[in-house]
Protein backbone atom coordinates (compact mmCIF):
# COMPACT_ATOMS: atom_id res chain seq x y z
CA UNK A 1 170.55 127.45 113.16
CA UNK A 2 169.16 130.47 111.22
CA UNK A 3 168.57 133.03 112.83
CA UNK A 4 165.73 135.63 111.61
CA UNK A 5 167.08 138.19 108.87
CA UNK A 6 170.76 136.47 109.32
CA UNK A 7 171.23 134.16 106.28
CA UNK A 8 175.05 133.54 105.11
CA UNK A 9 173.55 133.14 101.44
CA UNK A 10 171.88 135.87 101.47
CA UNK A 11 174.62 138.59 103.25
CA UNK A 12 177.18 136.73 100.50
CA UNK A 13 175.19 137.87 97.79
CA UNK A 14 174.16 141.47 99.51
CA UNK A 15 178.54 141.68 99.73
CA UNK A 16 178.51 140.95 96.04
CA UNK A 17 175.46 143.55 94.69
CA UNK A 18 177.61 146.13 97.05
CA UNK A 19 180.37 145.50 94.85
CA UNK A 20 178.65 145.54 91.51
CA UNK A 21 177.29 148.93 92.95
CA UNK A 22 180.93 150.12 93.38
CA UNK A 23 182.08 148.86 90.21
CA UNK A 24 178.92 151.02 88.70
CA UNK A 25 177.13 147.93 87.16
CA UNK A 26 174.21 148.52 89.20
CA UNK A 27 173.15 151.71 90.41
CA UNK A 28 171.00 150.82 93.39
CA UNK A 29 169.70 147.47 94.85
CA UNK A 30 166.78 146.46 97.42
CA UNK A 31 165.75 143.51 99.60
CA UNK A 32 162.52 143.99 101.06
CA UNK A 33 161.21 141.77 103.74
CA UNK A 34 165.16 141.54 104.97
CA UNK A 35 164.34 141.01 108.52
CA UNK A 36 162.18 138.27 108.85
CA UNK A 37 164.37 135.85 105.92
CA UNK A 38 165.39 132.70 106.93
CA UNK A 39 166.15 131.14 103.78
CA UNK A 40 167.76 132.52 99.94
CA UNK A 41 165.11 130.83 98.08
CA UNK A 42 162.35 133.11 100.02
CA UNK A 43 164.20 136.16 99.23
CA UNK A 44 163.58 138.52 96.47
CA UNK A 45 166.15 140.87 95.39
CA UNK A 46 165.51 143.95 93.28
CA UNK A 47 167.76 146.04 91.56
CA UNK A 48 168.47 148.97 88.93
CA UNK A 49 171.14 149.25 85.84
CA UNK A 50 172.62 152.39 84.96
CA UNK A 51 171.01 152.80 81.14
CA UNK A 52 170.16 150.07 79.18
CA UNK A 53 169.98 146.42 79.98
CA UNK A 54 173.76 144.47 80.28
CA UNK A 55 174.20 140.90 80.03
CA UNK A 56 177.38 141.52 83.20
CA UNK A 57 175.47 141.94 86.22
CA UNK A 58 173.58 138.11 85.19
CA UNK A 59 176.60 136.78 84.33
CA UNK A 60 177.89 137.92 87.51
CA UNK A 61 174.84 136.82 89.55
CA UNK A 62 174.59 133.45 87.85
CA UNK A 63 177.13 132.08 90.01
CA UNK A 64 174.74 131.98 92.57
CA UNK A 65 172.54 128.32 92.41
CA UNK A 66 168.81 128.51 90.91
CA UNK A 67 169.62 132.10 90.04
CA UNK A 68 166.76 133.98 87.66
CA UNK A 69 165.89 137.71 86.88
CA UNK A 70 163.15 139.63 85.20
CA UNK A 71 161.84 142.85 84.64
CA UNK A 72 159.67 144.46 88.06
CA UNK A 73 156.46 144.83 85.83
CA UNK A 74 154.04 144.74 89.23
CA UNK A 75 156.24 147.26 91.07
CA UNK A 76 154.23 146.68 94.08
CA UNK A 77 157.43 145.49 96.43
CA UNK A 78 159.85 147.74 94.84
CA UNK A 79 159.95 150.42 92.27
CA UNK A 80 163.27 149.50 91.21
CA UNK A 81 163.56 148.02 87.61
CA UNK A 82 164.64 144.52 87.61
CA UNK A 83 164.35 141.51 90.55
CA UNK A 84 166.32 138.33 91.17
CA UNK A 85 165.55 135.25 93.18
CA UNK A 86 167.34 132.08 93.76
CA UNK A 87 164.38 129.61 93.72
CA UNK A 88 164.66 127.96 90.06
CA UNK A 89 162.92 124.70 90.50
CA UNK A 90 162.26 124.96 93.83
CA UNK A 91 159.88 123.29 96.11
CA UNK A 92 158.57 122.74 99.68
């Protein structure tokens, strides 16, 4: 069982935006709401890329099942620039 703010998918893929962070791909990365997750395809990672736009970090990320990204235009959960989710095609 899940537990609240405990989801293997999502800690894998908080292990992996660490290490783009390290390798200076991203420059900062956010996951609001962390606590109370209980599934990947409810969360909603945001992120920021040092300069202009690079196709590596999706690349990366697209590894990950129903993987998509877009720009942050509503800013209202995160002023970082970009976010990511893993819902593509998704339903309850």
């Amino acid at each position: 069982m899940t537990r609240l703010g405990n989801v293997r998918e999502i800690n894998e893929i908080k292990q992996h935006l660490d290490h783009l962070k390290s390798e200076g791909l991203i420059t900062q990365w956010e996951l609001p709401y962390e606590q109370i997750l209980t599934r990947l395809t409810a969360a909603v990672f945001f992120v920021s890329l040092p300069g202009k736009e690079d196709e590596t970090v999706w690349k990366e990320m697209e590894k990950y099942p129903m993987f998509t990204y877009g720009r942050n235009e509503e800013k209202q959960l995160s002023a970082l620039d970009w976010c990511m989710t893993f819902n593509k095609g998704f339903e309850l």
